[in-house]
Protein backbone atom coordinates (compact mmCIF):
# COMPACT_ATOMS: atom_id res chain seq x y z
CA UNK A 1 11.88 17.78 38.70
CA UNK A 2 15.04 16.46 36.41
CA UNK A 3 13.96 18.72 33.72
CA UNK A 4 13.54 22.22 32.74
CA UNK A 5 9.88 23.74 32.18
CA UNK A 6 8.25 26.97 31.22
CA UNK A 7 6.74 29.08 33.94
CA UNK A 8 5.46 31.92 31.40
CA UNK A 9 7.97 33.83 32.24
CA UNK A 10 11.27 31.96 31.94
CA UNK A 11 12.95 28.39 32.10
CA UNK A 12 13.17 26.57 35.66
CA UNK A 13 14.63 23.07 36.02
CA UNK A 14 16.01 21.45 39.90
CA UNK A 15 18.29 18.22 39.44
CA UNK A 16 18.96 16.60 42.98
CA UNK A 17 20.71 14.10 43.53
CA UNK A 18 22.54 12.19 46.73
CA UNK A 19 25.31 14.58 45.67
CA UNK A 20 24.07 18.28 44.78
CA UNK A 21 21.22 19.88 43.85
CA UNK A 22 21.27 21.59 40.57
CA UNK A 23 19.06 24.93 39.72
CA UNK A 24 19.04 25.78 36.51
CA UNK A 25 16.52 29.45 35.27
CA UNK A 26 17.20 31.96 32.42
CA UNK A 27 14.90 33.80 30.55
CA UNK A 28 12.74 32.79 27.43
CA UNK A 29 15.27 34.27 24.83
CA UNK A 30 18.34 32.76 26.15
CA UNK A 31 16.57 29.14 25.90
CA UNK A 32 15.48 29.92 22.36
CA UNK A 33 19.40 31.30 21.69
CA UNK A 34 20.63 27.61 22.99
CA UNK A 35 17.66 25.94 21.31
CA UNK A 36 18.35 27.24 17.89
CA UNK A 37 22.61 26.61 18.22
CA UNK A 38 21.39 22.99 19.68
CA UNK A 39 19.41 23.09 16.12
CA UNK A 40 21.65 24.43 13.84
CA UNK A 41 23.95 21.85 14.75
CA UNK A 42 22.09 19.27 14.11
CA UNK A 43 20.95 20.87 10.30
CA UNK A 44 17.49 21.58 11.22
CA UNK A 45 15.74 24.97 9.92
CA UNK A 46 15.24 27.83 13.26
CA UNK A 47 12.63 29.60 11.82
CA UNK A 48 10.22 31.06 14.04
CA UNK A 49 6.68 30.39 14.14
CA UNK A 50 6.03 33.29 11.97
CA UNK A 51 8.86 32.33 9.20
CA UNK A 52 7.64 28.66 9.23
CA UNK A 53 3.57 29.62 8.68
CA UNK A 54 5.06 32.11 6.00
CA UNK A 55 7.19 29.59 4.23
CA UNK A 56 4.32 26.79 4.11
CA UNK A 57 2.20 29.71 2.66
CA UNK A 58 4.50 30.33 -0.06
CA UNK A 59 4.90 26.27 -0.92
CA UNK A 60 1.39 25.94 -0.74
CA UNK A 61 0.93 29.20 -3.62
CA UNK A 62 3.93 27.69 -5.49
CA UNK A 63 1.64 23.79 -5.79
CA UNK A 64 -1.21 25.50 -6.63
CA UNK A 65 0.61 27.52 -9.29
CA UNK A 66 1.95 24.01 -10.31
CA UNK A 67 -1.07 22.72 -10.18
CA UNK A 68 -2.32 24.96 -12.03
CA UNK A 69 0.61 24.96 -14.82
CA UNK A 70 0.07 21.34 -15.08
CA UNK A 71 -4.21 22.12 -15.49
CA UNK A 72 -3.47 22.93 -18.96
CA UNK A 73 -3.35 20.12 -21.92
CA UNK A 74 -0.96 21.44 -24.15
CA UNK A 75 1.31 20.60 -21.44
CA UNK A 76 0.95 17.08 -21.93
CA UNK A 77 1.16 17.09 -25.16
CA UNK A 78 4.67 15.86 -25.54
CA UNK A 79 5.02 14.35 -22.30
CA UNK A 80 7.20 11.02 -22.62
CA UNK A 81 6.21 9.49 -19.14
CA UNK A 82 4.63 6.13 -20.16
CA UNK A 83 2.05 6.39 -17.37
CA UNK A 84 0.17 9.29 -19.48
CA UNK A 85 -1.91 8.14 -22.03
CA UNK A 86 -2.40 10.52 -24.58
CA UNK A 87 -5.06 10.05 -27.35
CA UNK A 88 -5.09 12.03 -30.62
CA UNK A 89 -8.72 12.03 -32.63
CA UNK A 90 -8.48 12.73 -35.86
CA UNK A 91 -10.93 15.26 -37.78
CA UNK A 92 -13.37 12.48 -38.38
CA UNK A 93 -13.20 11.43 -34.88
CA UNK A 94 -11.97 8.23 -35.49
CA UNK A 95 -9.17 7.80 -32.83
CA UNK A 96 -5.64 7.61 -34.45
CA UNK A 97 -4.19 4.41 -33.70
CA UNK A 98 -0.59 5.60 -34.49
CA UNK A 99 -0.15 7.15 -31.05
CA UNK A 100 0.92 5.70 -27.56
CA UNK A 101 -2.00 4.51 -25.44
C-alpha cells in the first residue's frame, strides 16, 4: 500500500518492507490537525471548504463592485495611464485636438 488512504471513516496506510511492517490509522480530524500544521508551515491558507467558497464569494462581490466603480466615466477623466485615450468634444462637436489621444 506505501501510502495512507481514506476509508470514509478514517486514514489507513501499511508500509512493509524486508524489515517491518508499518500500520499507520487515525481518525479524519487528526489527519486534517497534521494536514493544516504540515500547511501552515509551509505559508499556505487552512481554510476549510466552507471559508475558501466564502472568501472567493466575497473577491468575486469586491471585482464586480470594482468593476462596477470603474463602469463610470468620470472616473477616467483624469486618468494619466497612457494606454487610455480620452477624447474631449467640444460644444460644436468638433473634437479638441489639445488633449492626449
Amino acid at each position: 500500500m506505501n501510502r495512507l488512504d481514506y476509508d470514509g471513516q478514517e486514514w489507513i496506510g501499511t508500509l512493509q518492507n524486508e524489515h517491518e511492517v508499518l500500520c499507520v490509522r487515525m481518525s479524519d480530524q487528526t489527519f486534517q490537525r497534521h494536514l493544516n500544521a504540515y500547511l501552515e508551515r509551509l505559508g499556505v491558507s487552512t481554510k476549510t471548504y466552507l471559508e475558501l467558497l466564502n472568501y472567493a464569494q466575497e473577491v468575486s462581490e469586491q471585482r464586480y463592485q470594482a468593476g462596477q466603480h470603474l463602469a463610470n466615466l468620470e472616473y477616467w477623466r483624469h486618468c494619466d495611464d497612457p494606454e487610455v485615450r480620452l477624447y474631449h468634444l467640444t460644444s460644436d462637436r468638433s473634437l479638441d485636438r489639445n488633449t492626449r489621444t
